[in-house]
N, C-alpha and C. Protein backbone atom coordinates (compact mmCIF):
# COMPACT_ATOMS: atom_id res chain seq x y z
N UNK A 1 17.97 35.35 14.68
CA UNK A 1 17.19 36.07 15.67
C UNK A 1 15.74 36.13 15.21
N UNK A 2 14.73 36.18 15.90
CA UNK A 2 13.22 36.05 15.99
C UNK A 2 13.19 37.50 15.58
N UNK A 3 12.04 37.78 14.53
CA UNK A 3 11.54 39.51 15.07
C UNK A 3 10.41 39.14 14.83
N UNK A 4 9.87 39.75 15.74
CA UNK A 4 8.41 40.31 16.29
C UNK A 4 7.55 40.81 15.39
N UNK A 5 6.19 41.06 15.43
CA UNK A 5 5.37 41.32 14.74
C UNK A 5 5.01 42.26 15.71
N UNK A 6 4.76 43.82 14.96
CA UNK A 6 3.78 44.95 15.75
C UNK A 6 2.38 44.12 16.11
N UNK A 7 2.46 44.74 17.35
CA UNK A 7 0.85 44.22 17.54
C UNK A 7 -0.54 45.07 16.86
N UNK A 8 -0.96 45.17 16.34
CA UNK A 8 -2.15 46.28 16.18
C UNK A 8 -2.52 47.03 17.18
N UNK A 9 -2.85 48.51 17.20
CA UNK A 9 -3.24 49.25 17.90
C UNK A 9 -4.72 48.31 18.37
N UNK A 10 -5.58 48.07 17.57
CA UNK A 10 -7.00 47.50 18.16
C UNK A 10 -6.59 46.87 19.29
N UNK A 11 -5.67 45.53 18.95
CA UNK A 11 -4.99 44.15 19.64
C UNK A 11 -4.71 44.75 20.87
N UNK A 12 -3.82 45.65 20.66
CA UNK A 12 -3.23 46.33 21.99
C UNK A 12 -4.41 46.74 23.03
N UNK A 13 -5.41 46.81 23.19
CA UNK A 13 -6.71 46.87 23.92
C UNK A 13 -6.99 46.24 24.37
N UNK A 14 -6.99 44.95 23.94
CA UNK A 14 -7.51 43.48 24.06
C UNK A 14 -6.57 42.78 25.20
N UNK A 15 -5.42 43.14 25.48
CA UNK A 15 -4.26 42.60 26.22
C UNK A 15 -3.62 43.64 27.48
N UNK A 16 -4.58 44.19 27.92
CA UNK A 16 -4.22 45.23 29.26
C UNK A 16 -3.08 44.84 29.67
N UNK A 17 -2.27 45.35 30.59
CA UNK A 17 -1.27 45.21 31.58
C UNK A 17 0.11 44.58 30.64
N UNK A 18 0.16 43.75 29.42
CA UNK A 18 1.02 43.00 29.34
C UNK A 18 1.55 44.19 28.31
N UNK A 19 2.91 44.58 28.13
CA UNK A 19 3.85 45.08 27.20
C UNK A 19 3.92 43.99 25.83
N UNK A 20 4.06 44.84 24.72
CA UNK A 20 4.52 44.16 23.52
C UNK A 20 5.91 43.35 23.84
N UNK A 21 6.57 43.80 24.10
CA UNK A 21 8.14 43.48 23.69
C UNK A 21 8.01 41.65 25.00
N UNK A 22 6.91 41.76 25.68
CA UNK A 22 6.57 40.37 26.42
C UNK A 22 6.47 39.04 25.99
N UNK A 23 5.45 39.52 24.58
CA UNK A 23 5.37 38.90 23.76
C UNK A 23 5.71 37.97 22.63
N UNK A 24 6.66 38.86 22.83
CA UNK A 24 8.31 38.80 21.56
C UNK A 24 9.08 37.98 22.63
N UNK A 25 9.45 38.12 24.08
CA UNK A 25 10.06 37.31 24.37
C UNK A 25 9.89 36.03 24.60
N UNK A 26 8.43 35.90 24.94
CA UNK A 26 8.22 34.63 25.37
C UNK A 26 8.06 33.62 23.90
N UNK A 27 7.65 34.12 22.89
CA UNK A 27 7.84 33.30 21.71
C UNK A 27 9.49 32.81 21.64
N UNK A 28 10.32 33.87 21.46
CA UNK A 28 11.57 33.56 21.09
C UNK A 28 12.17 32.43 21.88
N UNK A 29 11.30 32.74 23.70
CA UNK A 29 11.97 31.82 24.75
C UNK A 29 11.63 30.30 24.73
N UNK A 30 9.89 29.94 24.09
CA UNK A 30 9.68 28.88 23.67
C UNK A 30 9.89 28.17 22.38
N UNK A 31 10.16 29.09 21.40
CA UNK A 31 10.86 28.84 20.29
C UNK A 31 12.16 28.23 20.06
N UNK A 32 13.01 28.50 21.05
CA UNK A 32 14.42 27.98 21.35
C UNK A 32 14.45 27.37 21.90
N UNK A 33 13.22 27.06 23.25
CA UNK A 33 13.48 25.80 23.91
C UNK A 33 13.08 24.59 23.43
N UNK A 34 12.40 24.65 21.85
CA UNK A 34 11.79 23.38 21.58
C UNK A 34 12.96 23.13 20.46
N UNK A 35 13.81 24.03 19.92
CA UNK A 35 14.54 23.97 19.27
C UNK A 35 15.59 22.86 19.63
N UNK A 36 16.15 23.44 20.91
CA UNK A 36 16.86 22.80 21.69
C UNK A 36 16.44 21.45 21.99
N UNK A 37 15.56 21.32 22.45
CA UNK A 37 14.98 19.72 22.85
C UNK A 37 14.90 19.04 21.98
N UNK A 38 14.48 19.28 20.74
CA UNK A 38 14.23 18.33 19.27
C UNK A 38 15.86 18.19 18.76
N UNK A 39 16.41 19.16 19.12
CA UNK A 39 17.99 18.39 18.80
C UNK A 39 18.97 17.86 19.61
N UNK A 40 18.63 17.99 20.91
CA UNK A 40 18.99 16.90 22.01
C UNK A 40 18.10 15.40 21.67
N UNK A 41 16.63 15.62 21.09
CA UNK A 41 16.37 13.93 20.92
C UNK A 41 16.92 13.27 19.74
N UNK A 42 17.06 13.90 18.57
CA UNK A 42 17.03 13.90 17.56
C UNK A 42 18.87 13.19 17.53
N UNK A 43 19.43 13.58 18.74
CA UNK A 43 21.18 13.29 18.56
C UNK A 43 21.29 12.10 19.03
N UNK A 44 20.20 11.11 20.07
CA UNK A 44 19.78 9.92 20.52
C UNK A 44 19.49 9.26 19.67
N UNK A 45 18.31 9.19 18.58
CA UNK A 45 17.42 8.64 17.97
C UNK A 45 18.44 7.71 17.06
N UNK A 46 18.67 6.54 16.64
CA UNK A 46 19.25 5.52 15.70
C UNK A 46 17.91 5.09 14.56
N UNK A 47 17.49 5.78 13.64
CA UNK A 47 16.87 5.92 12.76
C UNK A 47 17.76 4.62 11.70
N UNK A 48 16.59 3.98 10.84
CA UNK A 48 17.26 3.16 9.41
C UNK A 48 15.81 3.49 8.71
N UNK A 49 16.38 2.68 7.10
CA UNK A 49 14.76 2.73 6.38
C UNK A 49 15.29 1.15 5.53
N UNK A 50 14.10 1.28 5.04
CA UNK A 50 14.29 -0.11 3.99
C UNK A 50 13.66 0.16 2.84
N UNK A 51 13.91 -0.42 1.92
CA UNK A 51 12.78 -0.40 0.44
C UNK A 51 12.51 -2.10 0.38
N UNK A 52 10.95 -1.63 0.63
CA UNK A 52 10.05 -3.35 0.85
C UNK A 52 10.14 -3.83 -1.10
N UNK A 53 10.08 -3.14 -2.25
CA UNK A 53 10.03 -3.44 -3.45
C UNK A 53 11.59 -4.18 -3.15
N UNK A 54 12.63 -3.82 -2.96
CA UNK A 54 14.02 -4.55 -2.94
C UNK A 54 14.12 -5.47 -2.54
N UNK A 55 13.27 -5.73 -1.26
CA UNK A 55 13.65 -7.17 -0.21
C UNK A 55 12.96 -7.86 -1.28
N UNK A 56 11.41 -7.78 -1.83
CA UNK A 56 10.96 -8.40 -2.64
C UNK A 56 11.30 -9.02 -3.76
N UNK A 57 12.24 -8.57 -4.66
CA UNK A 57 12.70 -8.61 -5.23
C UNK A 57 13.88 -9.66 -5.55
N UNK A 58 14.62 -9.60 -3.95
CA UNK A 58 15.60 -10.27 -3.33
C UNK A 58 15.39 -11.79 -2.84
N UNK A 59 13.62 -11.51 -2.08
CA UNK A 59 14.06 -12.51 -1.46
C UNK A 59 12.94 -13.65 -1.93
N UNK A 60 13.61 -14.31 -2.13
CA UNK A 60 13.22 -16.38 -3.01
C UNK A 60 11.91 -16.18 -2.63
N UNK A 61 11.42 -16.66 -1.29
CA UNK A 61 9.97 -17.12 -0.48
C UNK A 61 8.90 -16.05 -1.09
N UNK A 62 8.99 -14.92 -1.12
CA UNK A 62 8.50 -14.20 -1.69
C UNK A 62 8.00 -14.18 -2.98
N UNK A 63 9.12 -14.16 -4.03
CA UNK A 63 8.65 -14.46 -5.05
C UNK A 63 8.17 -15.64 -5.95
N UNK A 64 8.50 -16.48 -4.86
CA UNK A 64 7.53 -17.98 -5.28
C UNK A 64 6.42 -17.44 -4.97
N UNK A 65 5.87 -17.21 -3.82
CA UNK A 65 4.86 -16.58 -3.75
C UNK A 65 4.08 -16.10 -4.49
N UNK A 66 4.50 -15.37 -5.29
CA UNK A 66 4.06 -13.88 -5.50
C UNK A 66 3.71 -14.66 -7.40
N UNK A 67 5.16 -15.67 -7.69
CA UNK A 67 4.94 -16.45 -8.70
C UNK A 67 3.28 -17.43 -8.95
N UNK A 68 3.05 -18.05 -7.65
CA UNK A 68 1.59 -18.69 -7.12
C UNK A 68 0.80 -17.71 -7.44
N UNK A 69 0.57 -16.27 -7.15
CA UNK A 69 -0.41 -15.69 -7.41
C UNK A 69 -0.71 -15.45 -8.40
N UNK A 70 0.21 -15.05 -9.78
CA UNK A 70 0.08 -14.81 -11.12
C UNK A 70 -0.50 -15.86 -11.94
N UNK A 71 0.19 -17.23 -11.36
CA UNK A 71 -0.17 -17.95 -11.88
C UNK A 71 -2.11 -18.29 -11.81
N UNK A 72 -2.42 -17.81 -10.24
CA UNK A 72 -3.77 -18.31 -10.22
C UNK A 72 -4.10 -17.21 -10.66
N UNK A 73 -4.28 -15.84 -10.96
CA UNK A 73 -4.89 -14.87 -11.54
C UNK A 73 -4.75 -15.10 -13.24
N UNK A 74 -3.49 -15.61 -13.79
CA UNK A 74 -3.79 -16.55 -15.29
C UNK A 74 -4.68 -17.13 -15.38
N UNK A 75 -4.62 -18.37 -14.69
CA UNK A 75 -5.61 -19.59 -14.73
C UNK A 75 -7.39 -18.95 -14.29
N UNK A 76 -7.41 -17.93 -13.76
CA UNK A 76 -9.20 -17.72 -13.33
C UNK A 76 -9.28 -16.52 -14.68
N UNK A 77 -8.13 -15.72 -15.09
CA UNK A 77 -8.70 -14.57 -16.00
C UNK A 77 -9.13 -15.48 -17.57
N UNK A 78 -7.77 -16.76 -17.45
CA UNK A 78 -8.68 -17.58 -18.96
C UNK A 78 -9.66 -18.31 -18.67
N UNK A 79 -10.02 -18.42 -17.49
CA UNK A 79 -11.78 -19.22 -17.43
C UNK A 79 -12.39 -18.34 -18.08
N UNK A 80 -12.53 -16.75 -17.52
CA UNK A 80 -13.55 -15.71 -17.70
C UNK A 80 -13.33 -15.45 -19.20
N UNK A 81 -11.95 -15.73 -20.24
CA UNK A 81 -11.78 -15.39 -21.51
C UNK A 81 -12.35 -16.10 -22.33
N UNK A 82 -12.41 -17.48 -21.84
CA UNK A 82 -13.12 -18.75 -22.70
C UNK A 82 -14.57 -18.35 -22.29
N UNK A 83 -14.94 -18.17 -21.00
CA UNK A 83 -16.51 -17.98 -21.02
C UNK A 83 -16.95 -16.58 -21.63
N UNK A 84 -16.31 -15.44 -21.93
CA UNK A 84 -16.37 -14.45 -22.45
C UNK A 84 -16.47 -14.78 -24.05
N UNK A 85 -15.55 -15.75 -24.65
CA UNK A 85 -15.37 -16.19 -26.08
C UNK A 85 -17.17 -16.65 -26.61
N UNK A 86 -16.88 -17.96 -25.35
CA UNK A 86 -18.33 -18.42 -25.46
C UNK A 86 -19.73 -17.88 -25.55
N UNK A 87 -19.59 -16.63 -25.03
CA UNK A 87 -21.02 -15.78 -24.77
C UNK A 87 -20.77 -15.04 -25.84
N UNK A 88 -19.56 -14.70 -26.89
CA UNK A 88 -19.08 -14.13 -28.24
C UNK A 88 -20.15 -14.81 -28.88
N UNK A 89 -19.62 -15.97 -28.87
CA UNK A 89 -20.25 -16.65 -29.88
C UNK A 89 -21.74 -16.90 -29.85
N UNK A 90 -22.14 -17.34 -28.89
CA UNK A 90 -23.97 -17.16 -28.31
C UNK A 90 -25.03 -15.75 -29.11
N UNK A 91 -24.01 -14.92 -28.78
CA UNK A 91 -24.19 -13.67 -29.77
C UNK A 91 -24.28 -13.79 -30.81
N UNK A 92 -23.31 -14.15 -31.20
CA UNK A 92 -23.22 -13.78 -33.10
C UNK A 92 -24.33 -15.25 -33.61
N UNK A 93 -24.48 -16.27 -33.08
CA UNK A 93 -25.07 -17.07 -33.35
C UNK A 93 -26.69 -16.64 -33.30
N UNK A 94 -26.63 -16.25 -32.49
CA UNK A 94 -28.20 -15.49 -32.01
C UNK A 94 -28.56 -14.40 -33.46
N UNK A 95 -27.74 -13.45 -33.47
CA UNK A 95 -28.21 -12.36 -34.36
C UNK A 95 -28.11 -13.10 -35.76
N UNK A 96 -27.40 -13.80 -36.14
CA UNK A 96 -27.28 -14.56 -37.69
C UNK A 96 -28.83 -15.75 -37.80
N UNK A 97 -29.48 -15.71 -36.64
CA UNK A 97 -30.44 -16.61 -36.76
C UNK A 97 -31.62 -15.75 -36.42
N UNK A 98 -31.73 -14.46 -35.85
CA UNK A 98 -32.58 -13.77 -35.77
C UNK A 98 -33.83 -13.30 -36.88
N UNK A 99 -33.48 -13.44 -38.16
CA UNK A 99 -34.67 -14.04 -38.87
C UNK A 99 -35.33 -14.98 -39.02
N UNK A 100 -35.02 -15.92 -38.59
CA UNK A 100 -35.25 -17.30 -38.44
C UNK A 100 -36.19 -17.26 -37.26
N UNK A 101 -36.15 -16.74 -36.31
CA UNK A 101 -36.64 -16.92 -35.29
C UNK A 101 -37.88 -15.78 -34.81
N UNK A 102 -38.80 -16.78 -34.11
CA UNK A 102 -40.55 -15.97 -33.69
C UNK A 102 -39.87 -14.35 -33.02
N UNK A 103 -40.97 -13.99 -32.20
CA UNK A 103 -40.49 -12.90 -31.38
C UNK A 103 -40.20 -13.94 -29.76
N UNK A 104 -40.88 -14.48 -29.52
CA UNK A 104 -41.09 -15.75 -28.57
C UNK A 104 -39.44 -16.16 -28.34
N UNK A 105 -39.14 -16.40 -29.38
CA UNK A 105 -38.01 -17.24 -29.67
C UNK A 105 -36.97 -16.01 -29.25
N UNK A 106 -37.02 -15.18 -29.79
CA UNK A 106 -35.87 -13.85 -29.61
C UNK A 106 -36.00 -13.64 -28.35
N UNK A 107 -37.00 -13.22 -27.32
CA UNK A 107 -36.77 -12.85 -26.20
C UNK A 107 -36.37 -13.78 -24.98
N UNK A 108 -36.49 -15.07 -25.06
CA UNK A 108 -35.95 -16.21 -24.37
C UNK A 108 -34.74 -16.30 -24.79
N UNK A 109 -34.06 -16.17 -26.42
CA UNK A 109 -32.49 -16.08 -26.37
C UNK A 109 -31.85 -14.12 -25.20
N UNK A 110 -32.59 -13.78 -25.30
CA UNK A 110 -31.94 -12.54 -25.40
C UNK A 110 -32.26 -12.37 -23.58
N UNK A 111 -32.93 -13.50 -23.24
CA UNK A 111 -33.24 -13.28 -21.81
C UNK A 111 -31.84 -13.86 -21.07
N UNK A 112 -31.82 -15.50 -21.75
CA UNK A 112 -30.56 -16.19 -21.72
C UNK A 112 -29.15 -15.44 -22.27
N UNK A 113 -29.08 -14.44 -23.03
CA UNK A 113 -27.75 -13.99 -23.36
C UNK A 113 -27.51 -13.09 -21.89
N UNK A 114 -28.52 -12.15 -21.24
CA UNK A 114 -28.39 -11.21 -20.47
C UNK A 114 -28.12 -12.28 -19.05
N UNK A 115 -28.40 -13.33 -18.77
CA UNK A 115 -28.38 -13.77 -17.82
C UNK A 115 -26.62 -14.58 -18.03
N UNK A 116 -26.01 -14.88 -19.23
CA UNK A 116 -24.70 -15.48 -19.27
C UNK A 116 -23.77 -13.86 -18.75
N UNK A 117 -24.71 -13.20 -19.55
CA UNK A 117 -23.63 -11.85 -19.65
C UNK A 117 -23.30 -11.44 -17.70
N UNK A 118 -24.53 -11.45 -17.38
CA UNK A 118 -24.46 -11.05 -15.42
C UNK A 118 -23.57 -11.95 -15.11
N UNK A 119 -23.55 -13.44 -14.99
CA UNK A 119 -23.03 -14.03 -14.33
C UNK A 119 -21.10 -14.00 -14.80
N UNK A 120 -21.33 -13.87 -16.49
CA UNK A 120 -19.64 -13.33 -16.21
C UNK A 120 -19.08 -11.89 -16.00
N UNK A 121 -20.25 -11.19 -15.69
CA UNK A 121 -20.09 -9.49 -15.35
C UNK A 121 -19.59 -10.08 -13.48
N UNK A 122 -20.20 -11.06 -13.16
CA UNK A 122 -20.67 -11.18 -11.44
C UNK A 122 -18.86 -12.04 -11.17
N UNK A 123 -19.10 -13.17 -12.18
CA UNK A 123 -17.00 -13.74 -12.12
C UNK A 123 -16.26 -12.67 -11.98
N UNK A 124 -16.53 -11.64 -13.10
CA UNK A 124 -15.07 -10.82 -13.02
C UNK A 124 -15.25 -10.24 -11.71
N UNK A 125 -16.54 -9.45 -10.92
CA UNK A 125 -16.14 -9.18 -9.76
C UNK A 125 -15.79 -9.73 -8.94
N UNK A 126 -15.95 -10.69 -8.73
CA UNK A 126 -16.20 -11.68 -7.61
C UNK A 126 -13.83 -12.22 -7.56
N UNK A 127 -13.90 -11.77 -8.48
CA UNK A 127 -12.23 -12.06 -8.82
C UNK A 127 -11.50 -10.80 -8.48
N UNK A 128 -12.06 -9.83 -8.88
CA UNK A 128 -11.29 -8.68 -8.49
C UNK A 128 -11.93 -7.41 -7.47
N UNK A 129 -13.07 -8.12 -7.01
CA UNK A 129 -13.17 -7.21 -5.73
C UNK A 129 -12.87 -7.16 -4.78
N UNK A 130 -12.48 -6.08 -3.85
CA UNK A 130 -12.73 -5.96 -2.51
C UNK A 130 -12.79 -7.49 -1.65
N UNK A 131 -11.56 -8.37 -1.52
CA UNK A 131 -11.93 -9.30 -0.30
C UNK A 131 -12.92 -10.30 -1.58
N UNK A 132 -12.29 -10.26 -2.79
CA UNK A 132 -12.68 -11.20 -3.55
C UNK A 132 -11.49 -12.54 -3.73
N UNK A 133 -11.55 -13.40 -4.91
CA UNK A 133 -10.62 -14.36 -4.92
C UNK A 133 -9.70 -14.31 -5.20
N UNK A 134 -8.87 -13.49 -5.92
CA UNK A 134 -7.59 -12.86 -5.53
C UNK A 134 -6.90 -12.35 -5.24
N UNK A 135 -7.54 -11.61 -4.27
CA UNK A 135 -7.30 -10.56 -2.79
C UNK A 135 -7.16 -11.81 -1.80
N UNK A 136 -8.37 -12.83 -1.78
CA UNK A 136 -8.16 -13.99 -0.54
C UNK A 136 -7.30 -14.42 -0.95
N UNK A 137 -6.72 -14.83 -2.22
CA UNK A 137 -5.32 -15.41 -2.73
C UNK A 137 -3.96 -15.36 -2.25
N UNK A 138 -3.68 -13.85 -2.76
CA UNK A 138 -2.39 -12.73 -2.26
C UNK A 138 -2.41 -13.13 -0.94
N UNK A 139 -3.70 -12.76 0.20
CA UNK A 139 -2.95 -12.87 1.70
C UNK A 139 -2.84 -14.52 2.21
N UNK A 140 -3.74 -15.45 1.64
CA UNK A 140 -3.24 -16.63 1.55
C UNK A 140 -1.86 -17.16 1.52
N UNK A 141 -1.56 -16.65 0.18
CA UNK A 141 0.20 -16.70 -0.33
C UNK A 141 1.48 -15.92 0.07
N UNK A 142 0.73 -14.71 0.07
CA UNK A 142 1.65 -13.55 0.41
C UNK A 142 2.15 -13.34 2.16
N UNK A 143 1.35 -13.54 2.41
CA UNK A 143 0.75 -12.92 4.49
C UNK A 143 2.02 -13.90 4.84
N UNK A 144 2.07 -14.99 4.81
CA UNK A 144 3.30 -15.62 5.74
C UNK A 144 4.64 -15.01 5.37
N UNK A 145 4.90 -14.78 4.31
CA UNK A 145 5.78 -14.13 3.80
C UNK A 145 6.75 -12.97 4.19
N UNK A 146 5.30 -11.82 4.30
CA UNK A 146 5.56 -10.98 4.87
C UNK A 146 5.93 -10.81 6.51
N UNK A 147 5.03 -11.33 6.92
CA UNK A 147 5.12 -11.64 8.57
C UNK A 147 6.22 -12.01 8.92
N UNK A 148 7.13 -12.66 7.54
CA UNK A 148 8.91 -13.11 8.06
C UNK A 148 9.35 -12.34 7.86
N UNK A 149 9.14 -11.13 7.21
CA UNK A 149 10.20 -10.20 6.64
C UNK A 149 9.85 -8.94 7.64
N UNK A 150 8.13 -8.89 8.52
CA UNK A 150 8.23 -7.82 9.61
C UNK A 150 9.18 -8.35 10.73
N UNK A 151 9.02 -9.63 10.84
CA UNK A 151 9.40 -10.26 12.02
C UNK A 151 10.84 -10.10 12.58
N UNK A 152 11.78 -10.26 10.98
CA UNK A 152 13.22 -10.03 10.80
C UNK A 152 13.42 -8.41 10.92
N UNK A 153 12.69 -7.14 10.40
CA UNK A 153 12.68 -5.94 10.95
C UNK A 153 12.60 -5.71 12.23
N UNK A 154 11.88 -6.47 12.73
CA UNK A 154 11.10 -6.19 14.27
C UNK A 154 12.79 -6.83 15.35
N UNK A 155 13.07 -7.56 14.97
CA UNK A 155 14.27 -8.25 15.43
C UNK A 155 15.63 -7.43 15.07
N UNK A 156 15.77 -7.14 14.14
CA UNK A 156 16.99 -6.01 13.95
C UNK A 156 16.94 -4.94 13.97
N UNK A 157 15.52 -4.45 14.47
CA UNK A 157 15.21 -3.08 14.74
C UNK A 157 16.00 -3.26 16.24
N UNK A 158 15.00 -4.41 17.23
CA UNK A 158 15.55 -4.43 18.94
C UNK A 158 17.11 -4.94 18.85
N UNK A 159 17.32 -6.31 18.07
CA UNK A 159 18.95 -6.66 18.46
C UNK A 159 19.82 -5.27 18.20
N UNK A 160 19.79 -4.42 16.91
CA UNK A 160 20.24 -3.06 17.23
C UNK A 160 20.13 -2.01 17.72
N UNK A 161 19.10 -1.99 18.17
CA UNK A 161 19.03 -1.30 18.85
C UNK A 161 18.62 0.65 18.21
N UNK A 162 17.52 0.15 16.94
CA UNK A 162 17.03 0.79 16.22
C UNK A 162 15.64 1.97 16.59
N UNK A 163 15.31 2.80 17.02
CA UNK A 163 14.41 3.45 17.99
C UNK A 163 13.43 3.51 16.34
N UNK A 164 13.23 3.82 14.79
CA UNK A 164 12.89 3.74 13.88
C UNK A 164 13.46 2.99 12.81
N UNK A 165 12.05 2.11 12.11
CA UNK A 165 12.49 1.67 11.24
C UNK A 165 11.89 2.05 10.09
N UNK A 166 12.14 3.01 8.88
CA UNK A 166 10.98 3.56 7.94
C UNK A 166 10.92 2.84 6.75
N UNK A 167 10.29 2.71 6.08
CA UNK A 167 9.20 2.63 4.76
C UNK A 167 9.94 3.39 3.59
N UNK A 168 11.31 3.48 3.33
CA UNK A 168 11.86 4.35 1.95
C UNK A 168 10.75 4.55 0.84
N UNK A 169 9.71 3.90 0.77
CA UNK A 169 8.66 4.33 -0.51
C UNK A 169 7.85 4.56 0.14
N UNK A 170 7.70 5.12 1.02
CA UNK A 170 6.53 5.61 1.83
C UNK A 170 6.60 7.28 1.86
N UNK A 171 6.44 7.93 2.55
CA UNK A 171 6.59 9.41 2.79
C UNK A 171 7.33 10.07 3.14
N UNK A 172 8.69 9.07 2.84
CA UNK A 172 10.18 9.65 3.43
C UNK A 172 10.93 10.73 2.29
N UNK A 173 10.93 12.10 2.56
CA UNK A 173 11.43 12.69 1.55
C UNK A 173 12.93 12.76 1.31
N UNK A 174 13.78 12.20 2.33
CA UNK A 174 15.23 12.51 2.28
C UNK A 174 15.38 11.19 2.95
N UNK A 175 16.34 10.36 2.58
CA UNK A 175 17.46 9.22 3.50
C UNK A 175 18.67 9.20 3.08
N UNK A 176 19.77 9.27 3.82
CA UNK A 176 21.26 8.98 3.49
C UNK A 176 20.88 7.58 2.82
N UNK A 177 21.61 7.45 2.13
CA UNK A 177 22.09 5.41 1.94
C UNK A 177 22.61 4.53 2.88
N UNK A 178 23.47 5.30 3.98
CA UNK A 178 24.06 4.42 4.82
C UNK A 178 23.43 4.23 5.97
N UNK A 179 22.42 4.43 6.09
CA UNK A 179 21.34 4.10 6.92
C UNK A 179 19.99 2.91 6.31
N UNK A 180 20.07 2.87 5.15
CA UNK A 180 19.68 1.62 4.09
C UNK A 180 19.83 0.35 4.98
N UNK A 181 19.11 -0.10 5.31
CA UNK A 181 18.84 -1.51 5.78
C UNK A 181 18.01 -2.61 5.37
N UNK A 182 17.94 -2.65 4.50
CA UNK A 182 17.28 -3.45 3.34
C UNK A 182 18.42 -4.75 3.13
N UNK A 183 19.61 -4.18 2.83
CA UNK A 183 20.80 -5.82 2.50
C UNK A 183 20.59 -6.60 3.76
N UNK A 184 20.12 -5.96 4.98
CA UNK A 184 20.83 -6.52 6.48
C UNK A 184 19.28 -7.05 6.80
N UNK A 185 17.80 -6.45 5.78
CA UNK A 185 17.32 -7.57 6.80
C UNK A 185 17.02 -8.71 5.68
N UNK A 186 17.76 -9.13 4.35
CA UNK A 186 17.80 -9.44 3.45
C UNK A 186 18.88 -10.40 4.59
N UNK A 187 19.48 -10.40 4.78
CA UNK A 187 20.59 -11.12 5.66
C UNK A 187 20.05 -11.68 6.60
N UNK A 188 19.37 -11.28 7.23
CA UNK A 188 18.18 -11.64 8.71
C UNK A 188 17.41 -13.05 8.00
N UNK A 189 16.80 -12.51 6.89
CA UNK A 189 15.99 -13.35 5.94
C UNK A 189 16.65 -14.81 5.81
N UNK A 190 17.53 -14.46 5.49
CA UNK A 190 17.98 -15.91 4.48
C UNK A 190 18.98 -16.50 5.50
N UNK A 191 19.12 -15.72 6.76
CA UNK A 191 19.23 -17.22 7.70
C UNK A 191 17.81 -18.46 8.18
N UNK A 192 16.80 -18.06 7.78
CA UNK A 192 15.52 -18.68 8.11
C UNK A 192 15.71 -19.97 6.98
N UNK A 193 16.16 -19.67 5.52
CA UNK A 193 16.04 -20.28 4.62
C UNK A 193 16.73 -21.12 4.38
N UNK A 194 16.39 -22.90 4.66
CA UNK A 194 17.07 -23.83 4.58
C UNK A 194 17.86 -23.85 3.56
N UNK A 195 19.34 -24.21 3.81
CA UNK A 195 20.31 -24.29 2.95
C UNK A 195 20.16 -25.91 1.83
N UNK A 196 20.19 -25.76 0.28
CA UNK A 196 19.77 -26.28 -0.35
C UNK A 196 21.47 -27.20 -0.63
C-alpha cells in the first residue's frame, strides 16, 4: 500500500479547493496503473543478450582478423623501435664527441637530433591516434567482420522473433543464462563459413 505524505500547512494554501487525501489517491491510482502496464508489456517482450568477447573468441574470421592487426601493429611498433634505437645512438654519439666539436658544430647536431626526435614523437602519433594507422587498420580488418556477426544478430533477432537483443558486457546488471544467445549466433555464423 502507498502512504501519503502530510502536506505542509504552508502547501495547503497553495492548493485551494482540492482535499489532501486527493492527492494520495491519484498518485496511488497512477502508480498502479503504470505498474500494471509495464507488466502486461514486460510478459510480451522475448528479450536475449550475447557476450561480443565470446563470439570473438569463437569465431575463426574474426580472429584472423584481429591476428592481421597485431601483426601490423608489431611490424610499425619495430620500425619506431629501430628508429628510436637509431636516434639512441645519434645521441650518445653526439655527447661522446661533444668536446670535439665548435659551438657551430653542437647546435646543428642538436638542431638535427630535435628534428629526428619530432618526427618519431609525430610516427608514434600518427600510429596511435585518433583515426590514425591502426585505428584505419582495425576497421579495415575488423568492420567486415563485425557487420557478419550484426547481420547474423539482426537475422535471429527477426527469424525469432526477438523484440531485444542486449550487449551482456554492456550495462546489463542481471541476465538468466538461458536467454544467452551467443552459441546460436555463433551457429548463425558458421553457416556463412565455407566448409573446409
Amino acid at each position: 500500500m502507498v502512504r501519503c505524505l502530510k502536506i505542509p500547512a504552508k502547501e495547503k494554501q497553495f492548493r485551494p479547493g482540492l482535499w489532501p487525501g486527493l492527492y494520495c489517491f491519484l498518485f496511488s491510482f497512477i502508480l498502479s496503473l503504470s505498474l500494471l502496464y509495464s507488466i502486461g508489456l514486460a510478459a510480451e517482450l522475448k528479450v536475449g543478450y550475447i557476450r561480443p568477447q565470446y563470439i570473438f573468441s569463437k569465431y575463426p574470421p574474426y580472429q584472423e582478423a584481429q591476428k592481421q592487426v597485431d601483426a601490423y601493429q608489431k611490424q610499425e611498433l619495430d620500425k619506431l623501435q629501430k628508429n628510436s634505437q637509431d636516434y639512441q645512438n645519434k645521441v650518445k654519439e653526439a655527447d661522446q664527441n661533444a668536446i670535439l666539436m665548435t659551438e657551430e658544430i653542437k647546435k646543428t647536431k642538436a638542431e638535427e637530433l630535435r628534428k629526428i626526435r619530432e618526427s618519431l614523437d609525430a610516427d608514434y602519433q600518427e600510429l596511435y591516434k585518433t583515426g590514425g594507422k591502426l585505428e584505419i587498420k582495425q576497421k579495415e580488418l575488423l568492420t567486415p567482420v563485425i557487420d557478419k556477426i550484426n547481420a547474423a544478430i539482426t537475422r535471429l533477432g527477426k527469424n525469432d522473433g526477438y523484440d531485444y537483443i542486449l550487449d551482456a558486457e554492456g550495462p546489463v546488471l542481471y541476465a538468466n543464462q538461458k536467454y544467452d544467445l551467443s552459441d546460436t549466433v555463433l551457429k548463425e555464423l558458421e553457416k556463412e563459413i565455407p566448409k573446409k
